[in-house]
PDB file of N, CA and C in Angstrom:
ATOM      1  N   UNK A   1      -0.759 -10.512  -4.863  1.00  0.00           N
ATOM      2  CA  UNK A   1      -0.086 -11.695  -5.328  1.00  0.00           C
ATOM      3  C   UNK A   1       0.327 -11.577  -6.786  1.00  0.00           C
ATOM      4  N   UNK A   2       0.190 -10.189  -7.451  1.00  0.00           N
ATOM      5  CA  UNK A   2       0.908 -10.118  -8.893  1.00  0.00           C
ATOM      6  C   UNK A   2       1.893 -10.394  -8.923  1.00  0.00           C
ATOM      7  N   UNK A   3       2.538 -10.661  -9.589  1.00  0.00           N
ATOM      8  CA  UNK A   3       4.043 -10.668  -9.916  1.00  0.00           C
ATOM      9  C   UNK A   3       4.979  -9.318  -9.933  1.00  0.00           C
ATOM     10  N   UNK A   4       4.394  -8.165 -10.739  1.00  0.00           N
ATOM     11  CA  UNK A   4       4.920  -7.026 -11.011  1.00  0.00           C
ATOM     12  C   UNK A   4       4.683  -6.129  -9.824  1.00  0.00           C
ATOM     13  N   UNK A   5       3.871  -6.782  -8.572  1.00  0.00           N
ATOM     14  CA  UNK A   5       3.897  -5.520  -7.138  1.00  0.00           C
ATOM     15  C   UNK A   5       4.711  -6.062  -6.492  1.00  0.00           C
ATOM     16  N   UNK A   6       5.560  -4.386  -6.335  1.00  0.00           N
ATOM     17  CA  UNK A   6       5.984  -4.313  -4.631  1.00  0.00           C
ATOM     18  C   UNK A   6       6.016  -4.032  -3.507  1.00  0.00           C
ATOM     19  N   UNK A   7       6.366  -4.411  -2.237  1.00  0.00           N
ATOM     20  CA  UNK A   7       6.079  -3.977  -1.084  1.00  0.00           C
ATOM     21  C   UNK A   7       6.851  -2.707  -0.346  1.00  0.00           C
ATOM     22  N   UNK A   8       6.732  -1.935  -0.143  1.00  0.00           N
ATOM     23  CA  UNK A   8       7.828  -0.639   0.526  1.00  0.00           C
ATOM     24  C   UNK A   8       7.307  -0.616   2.406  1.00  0.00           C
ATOM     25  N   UNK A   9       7.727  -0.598   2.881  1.00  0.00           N
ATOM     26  CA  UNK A   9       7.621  -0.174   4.474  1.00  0.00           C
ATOM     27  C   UNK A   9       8.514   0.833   5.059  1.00  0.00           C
ATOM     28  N   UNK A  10       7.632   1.524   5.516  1.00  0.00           N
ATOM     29  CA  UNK A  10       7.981   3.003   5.952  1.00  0.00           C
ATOM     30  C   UNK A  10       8.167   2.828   7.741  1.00  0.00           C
ATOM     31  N   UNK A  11       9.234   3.548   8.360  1.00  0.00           N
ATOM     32  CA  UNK A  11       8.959   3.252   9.834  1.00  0.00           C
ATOM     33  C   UNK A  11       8.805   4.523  10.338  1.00  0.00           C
ATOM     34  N   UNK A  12       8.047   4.300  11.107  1.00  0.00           N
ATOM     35  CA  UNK A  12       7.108   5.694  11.358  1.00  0.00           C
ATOM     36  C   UNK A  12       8.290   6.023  12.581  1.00  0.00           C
ATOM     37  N   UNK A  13       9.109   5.144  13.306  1.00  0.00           N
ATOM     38  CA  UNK A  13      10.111   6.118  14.304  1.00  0.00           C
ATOM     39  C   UNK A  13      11.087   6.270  13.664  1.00  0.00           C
ATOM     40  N   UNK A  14      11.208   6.612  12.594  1.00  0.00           N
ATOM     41  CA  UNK A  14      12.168   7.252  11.720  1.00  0.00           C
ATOM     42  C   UNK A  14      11.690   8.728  11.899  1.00  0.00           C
ATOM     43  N   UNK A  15      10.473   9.277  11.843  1.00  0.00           N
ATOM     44  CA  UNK A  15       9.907  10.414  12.230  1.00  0.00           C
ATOM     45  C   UNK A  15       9.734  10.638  13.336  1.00  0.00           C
ATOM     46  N   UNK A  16       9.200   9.862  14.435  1.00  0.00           N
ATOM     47  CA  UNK A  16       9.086   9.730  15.626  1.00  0.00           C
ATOM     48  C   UNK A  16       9.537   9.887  16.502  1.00  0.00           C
ATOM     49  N   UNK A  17      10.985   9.658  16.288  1.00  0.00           N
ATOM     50  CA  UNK A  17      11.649   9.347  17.501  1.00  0.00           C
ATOM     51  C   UNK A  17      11.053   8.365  18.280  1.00  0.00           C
ATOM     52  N   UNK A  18      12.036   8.441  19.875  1.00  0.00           N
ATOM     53  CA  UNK A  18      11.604   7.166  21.053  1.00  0.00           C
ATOM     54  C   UNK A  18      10.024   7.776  21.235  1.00  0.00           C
ATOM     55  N   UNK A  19       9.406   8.833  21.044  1.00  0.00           N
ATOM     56  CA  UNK A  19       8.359   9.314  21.505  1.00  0.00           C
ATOM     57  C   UNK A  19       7.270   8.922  21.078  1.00  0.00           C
ATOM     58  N   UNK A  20       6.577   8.190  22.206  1.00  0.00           N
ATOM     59  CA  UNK A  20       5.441   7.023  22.020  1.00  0.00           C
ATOM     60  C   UNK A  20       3.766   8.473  21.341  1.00  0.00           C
ATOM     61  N   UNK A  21       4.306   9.253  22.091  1.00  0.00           N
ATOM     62  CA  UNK A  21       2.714  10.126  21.712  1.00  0.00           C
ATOM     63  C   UNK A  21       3.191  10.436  20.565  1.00  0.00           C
ATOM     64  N   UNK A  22       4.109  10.817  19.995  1.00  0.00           N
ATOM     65  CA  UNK A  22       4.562  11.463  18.739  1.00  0.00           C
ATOM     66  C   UNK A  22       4.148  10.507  17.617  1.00  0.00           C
ATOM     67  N   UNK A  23       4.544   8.992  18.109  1.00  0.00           N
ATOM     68  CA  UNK A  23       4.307   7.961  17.246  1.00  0.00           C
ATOM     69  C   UNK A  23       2.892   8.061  17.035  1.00  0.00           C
ATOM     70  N   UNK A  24       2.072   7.736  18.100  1.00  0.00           N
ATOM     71  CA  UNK A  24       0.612   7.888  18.109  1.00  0.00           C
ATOM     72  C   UNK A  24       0.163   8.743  17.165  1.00  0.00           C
ATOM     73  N   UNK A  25       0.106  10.486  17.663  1.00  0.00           N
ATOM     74  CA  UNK A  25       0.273  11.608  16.578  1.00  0.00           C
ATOM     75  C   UNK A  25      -0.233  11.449  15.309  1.00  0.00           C
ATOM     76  N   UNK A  26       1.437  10.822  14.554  1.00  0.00           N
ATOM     77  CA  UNK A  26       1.517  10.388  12.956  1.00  0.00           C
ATOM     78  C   UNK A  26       1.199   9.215  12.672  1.00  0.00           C
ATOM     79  N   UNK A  27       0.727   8.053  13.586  1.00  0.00           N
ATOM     80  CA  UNK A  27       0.022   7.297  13.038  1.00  0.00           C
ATOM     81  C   UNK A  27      -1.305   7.560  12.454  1.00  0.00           C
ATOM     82  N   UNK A  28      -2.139   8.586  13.508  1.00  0.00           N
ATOM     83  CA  UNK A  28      -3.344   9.236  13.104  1.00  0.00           C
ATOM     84  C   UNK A  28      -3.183  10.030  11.950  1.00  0.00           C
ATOM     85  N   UNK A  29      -2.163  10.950  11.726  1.00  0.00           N
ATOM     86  CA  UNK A  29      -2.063  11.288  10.579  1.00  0.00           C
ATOM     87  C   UNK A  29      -2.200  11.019   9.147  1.00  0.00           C
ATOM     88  N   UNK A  30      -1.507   9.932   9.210  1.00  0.00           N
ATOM     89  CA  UNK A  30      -1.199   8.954   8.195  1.00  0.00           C
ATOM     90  C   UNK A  30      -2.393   8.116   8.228  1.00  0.00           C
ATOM     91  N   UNK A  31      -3.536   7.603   8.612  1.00  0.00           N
ATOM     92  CA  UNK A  31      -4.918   7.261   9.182  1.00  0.00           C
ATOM     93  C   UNK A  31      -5.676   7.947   8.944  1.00  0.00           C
ATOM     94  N   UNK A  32      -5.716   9.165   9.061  1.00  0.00           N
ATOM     95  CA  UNK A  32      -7.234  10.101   9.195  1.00  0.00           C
ATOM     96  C   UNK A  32      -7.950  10.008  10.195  1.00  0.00           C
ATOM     97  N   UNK A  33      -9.425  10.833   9.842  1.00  0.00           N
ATOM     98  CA  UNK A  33     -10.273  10.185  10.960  1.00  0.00           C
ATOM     99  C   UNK A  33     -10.956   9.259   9.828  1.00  0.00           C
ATOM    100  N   UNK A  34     -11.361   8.274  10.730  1.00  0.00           N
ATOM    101  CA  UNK A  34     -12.319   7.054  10.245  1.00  0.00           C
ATOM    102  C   UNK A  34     -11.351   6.577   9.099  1.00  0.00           C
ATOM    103  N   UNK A  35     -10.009   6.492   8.878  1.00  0.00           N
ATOM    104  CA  UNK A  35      -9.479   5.858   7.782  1.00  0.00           C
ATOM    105  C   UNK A  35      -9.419   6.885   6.517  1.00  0.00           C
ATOM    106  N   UNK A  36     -10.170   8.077   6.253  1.00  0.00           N
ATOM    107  CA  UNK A  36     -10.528   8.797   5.930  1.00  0.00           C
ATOM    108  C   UNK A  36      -9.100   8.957   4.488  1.00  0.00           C
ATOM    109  N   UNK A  37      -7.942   9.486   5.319  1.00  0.00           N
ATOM    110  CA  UNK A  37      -6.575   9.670   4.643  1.00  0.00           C
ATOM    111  C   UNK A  37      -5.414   8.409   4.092  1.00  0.00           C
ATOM    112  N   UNK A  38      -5.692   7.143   4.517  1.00  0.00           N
ATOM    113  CA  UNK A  38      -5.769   6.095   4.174  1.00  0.00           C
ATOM    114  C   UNK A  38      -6.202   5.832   2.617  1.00  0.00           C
ATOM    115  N   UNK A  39      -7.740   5.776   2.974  1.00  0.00           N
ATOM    116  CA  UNK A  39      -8.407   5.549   1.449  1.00  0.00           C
ATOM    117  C   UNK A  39      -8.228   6.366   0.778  1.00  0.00           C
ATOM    118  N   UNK A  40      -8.139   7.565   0.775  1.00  0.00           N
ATOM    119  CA  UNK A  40      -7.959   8.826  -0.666  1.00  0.00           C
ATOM    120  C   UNK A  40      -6.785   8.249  -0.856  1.00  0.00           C
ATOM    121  N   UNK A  41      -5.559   7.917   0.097  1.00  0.00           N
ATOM    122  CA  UNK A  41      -4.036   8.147  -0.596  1.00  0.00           C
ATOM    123  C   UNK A  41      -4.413   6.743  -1.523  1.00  0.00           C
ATOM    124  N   UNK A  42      -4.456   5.416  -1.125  1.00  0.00           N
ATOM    125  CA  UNK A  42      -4.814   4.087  -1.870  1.00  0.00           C
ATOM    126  C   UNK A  42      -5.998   4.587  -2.663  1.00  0.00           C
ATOM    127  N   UNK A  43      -6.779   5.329  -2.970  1.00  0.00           N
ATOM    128  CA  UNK A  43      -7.495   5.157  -4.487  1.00  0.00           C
ATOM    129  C   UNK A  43      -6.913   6.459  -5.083  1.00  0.00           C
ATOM    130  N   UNK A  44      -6.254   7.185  -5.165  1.00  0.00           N
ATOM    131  CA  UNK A  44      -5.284   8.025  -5.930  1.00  0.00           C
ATOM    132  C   UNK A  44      -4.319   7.248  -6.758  1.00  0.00           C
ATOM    133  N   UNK A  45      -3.540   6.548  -5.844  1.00  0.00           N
ATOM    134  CA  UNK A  45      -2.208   5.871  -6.529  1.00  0.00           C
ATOM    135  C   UNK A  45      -2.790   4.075  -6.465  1.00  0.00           C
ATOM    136  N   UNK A  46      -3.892   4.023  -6.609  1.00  0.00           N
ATOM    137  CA  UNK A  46      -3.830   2.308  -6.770  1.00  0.00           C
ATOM    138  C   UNK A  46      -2.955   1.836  -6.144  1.00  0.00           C
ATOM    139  N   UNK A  47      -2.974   1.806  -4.795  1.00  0.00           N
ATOM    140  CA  UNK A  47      -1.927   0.886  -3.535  1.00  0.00           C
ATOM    141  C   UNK A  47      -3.266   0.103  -2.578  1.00  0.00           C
ATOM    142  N   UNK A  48      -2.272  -0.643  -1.840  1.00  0.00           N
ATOM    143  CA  UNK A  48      -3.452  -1.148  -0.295  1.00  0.00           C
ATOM    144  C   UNK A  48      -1.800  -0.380   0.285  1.00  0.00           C
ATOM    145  N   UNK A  49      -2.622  -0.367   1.787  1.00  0.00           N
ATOM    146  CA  UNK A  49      -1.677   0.449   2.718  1.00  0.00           C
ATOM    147  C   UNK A  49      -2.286  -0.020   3.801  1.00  0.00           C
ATOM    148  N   UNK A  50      -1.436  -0.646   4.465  1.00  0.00           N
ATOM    149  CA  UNK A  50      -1.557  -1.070   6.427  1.00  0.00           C
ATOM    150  C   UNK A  50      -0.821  -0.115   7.175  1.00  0.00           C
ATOM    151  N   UNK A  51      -1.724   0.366   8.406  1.00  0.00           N
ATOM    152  CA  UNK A  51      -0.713   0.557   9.122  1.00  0.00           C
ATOM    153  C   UNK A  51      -0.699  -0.205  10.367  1.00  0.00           C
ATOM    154  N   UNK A  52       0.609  -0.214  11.121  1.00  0.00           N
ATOM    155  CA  UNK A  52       0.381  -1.642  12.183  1.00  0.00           C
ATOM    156  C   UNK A  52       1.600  -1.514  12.584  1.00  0.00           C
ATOM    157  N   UNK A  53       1.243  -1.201  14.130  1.00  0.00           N
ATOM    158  CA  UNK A  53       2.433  -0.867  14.952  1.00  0.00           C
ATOM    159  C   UNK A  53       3.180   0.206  14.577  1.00  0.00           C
ATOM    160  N   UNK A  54       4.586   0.175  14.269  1.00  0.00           N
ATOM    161  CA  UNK A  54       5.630   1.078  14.324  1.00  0.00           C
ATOM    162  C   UNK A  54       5.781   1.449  12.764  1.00  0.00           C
ATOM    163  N   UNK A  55       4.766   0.660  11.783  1.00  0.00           N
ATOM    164  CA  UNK A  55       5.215   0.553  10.117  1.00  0.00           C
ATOM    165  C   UNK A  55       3.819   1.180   9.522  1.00  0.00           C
ATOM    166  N   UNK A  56       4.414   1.659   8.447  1.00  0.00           N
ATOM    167  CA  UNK A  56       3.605   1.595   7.400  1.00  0.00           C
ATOM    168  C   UNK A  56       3.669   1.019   5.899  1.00  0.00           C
ATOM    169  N   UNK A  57       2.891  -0.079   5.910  1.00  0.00           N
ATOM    170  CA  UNK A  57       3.022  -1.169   4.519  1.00  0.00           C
ATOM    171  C   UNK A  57       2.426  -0.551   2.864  1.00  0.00           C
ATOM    172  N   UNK A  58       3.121  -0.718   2.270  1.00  0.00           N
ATOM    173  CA  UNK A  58       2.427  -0.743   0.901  1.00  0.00           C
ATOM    174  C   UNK A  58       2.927  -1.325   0.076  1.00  0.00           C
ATOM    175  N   UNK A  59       1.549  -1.770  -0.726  1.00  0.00           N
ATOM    176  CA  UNK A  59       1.818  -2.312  -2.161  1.00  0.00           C
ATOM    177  C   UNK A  59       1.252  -2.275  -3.163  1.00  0.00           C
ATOM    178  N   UNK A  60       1.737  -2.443  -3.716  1.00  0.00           N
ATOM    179  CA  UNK A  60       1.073  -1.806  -5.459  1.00  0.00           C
ATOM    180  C   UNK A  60       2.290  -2.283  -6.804  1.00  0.00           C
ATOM    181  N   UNK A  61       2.183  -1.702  -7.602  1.00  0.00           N
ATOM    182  CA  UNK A  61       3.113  -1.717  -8.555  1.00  0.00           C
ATOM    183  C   UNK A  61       4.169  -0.556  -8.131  1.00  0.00           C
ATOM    184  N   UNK A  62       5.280  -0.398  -8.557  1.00  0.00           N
ATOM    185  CA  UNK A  62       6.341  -0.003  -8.426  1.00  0.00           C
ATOM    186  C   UNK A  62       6.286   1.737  -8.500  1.00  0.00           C
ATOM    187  N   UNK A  63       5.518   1.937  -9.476  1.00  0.00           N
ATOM    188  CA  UNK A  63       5.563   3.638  -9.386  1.00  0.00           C
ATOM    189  C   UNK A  63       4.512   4.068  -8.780  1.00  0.00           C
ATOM    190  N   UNK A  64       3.171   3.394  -8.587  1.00  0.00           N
ATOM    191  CA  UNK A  64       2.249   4.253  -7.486  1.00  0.00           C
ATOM    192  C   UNK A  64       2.488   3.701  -6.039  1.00  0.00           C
ATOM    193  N   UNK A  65       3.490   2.831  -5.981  1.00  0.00           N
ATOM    194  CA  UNK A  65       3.540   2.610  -4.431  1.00  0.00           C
ATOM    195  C   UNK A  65       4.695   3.653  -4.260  1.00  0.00           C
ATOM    196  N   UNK A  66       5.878   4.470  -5.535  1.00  0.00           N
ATOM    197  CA  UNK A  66       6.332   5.735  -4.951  1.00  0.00           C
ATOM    198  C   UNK A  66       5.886   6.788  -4.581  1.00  0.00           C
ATOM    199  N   UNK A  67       4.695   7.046  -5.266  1.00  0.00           N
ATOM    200  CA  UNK A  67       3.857   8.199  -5.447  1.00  0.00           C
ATOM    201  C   UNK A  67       3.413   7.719  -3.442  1.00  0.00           C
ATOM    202  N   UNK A  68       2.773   6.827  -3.597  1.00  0.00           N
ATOM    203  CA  UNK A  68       2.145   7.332  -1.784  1.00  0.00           C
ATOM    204  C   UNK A  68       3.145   6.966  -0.874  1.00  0.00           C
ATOM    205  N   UNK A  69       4.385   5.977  -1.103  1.00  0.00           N
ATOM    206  CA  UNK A  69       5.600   6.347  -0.285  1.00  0.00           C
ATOM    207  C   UNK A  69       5.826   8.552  -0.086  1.00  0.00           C
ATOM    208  N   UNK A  70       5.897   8.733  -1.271  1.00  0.00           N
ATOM    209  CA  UNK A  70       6.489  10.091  -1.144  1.00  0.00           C
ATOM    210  C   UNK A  70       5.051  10.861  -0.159  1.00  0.00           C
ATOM    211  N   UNK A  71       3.811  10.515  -0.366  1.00  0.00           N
ATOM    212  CA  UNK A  71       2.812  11.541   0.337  1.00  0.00           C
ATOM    213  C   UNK A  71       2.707  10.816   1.852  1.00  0.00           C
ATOM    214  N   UNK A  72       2.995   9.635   1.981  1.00  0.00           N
ATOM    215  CA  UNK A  72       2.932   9.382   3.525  1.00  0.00           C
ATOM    216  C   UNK A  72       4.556   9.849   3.866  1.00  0.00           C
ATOM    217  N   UNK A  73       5.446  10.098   3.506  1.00  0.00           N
ATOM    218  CA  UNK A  73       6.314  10.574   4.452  1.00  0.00           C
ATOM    219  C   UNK A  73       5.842  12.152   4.113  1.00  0.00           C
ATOM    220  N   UNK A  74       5.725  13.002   3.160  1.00  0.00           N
ATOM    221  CA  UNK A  74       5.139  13.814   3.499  1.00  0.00           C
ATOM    222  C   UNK A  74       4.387  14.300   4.766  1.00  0.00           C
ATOM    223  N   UNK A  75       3.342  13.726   5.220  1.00  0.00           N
ATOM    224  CA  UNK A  75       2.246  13.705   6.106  1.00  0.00           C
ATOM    225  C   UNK A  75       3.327  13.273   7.251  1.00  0.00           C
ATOM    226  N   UNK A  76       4.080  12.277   7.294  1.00  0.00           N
ATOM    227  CA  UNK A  76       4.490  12.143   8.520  1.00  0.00           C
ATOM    228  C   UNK A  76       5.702  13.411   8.661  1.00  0.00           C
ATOM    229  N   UNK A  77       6.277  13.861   7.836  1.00  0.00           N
ATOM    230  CA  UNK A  77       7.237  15.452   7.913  1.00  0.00           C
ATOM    231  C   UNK A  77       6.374  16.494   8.242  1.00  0.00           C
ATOM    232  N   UNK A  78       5.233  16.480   8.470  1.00  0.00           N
ATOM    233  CA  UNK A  78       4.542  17.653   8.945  1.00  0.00           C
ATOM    234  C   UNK A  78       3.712  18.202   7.600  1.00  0.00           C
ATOM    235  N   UNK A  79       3.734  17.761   6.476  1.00  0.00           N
ATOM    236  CA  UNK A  79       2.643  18.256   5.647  1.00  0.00           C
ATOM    237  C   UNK A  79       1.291  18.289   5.880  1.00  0.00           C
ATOM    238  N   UNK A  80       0.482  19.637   5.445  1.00  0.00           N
ATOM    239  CA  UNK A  80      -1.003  19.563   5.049  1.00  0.00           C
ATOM    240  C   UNK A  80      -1.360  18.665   4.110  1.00  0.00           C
ATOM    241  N   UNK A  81      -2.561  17.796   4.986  1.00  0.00           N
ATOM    242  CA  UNK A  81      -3.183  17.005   4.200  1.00  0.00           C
ATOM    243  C   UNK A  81      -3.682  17.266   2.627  1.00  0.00           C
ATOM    244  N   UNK A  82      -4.263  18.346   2.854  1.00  0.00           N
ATOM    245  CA  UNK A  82      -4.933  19.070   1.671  1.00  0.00           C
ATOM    246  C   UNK A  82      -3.869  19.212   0.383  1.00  0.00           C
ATOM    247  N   UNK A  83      -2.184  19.906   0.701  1.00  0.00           N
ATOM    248  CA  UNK A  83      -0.854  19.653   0.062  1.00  0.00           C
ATOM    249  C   UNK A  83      -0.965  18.103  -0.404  1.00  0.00           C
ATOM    250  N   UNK A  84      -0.884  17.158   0.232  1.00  0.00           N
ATOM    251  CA  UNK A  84      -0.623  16.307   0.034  1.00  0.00           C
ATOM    252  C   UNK A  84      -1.874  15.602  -0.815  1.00  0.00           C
ATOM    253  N   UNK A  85      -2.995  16.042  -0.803  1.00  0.00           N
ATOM    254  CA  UNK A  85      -4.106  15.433  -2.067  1.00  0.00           C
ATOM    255  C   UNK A  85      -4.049  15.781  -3.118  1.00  0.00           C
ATOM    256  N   UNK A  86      -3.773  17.256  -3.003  1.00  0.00           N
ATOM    257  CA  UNK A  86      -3.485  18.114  -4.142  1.00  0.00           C
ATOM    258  C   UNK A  86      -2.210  17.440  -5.023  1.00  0.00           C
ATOM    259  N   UNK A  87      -1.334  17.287  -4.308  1.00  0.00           N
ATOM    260  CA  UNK A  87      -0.041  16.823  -5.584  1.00  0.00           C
ATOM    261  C   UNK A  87      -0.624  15.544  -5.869  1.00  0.00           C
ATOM    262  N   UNK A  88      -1.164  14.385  -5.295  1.00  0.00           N
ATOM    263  CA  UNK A  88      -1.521  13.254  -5.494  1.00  0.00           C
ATOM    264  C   UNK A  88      -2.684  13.856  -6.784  1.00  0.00           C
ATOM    265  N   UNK A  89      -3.302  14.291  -6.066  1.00  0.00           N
ATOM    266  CA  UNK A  89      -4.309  14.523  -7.757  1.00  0.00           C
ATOM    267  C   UNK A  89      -3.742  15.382  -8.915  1.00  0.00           C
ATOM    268  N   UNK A  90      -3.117  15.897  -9.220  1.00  0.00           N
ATOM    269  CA  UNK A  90      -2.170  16.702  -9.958  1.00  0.00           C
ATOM    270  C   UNK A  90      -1.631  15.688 -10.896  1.00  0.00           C
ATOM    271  N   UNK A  91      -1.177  14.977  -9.756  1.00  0.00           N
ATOM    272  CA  UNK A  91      -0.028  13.603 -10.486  1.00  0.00           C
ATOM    273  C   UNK A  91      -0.740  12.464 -11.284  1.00  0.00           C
ATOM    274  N   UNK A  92      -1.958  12.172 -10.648  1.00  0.00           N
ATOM    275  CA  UNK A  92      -2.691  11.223 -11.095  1.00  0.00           C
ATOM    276  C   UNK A  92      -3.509  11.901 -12.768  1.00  0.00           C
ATOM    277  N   UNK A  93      -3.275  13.281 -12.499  1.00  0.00           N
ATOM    278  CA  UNK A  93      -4.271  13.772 -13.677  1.00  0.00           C
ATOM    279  C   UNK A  93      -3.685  13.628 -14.888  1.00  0.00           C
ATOM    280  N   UNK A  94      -1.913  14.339 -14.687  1.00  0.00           N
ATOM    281  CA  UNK A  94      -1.413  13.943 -15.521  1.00  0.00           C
ATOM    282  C   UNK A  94      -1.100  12.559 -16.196  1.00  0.00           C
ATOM    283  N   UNK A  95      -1.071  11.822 -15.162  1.00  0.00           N
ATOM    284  CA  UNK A  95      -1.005  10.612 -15.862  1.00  0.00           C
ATOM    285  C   UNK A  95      -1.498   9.864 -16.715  1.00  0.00           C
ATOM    286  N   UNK A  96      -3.080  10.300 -16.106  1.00  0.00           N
ATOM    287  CA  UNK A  96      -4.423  10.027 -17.000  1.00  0.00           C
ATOM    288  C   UNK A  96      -4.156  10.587 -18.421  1.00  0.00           C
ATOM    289  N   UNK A  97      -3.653  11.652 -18.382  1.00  0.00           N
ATOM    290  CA  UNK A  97      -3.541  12.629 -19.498  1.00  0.00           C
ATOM    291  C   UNK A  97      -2.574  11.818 -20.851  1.00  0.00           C
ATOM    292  N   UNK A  98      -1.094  11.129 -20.019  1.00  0.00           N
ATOM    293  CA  UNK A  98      -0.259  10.993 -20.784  1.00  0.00           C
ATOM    294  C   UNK A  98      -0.820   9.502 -21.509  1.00  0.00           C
ATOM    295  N   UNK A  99      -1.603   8.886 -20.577  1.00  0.00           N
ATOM    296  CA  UNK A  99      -2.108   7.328 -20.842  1.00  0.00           C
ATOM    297  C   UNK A  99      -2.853   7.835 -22.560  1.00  0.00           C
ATOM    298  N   UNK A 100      -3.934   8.971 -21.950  1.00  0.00           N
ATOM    299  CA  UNK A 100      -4.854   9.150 -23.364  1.00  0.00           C
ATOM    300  C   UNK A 100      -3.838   9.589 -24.017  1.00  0.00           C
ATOM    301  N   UNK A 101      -2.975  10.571 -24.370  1.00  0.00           N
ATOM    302  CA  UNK A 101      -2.017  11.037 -25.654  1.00  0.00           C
ATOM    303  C   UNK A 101      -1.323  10.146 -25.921  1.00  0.00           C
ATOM    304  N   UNK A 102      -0.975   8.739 -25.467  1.00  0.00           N
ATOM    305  CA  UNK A 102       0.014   8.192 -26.346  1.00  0.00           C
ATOM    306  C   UNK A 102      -0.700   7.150 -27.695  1.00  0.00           C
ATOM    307  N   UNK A 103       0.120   6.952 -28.673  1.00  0.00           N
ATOM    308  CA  UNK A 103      -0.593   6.139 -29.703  1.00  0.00           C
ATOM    309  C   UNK A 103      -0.899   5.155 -29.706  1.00  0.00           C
ATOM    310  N   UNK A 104      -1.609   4.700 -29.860  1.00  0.00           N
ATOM    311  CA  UNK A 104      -1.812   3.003 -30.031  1.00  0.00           C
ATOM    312  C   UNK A 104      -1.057   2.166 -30.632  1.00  0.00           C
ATOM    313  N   UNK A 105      -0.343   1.176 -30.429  1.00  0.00           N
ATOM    314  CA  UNK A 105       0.625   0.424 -31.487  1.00  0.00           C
ATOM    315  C   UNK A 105      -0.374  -0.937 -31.939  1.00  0.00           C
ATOM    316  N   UNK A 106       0.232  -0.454 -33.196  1.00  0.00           N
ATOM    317  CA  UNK A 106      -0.630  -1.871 -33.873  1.00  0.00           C
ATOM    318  C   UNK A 106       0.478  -3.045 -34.008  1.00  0.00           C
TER     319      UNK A 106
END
């Protein structure tokens, strides 16, 4: 309910096709087991992420809901999970990095 988040929805038969197992498939994908790939991608990039039915929801602020837009279509294009944590943590490190180097304004 911030003001500054937005919502992005991804449709998983954009990857899918009409193909109901295929859908199934990359829903698990995009899921994990036990939610597993879910929660790493949302505590990497500070998002919530539903998935439900034919979509996948997110929201967050504007640049980490791109960051796991870009790793869930990843995952649903056929990427390794492991690829896909790796740039997420890469990205997040730097960020951390650029947050500490910048100056303080008085």
């Amino acid at each position: 309910m911030k003001q500054d988040y937005c919502l992005e929805i991804v449709n998983i038969t954009d990857y899918s096709g009409k193909s109901k197992n295929k859908m199934m498939r990359l829903k698990g994908r995009v899921i994990g087991q036990d939610g597993k790939t879910r929660r790493t991608i949302e505590s990497l990039t500070s998002t919530d992420i539903s998935v439900y039915g034919k979509t996948v929801c997110i929201i967050g602020n504007p640049f980490n809901v791109s960051l796991a837009r870009r790793s869930i279509e990843s995952l649903l294009a056929g990427s390794k999970h492991a690829a896909v944590y790796r740039a997420l943590e890469k990205k997040s490190k730097d960020l951390k990095m650029e947050a500490f180097e910048q100056p303080v304004k008085e």
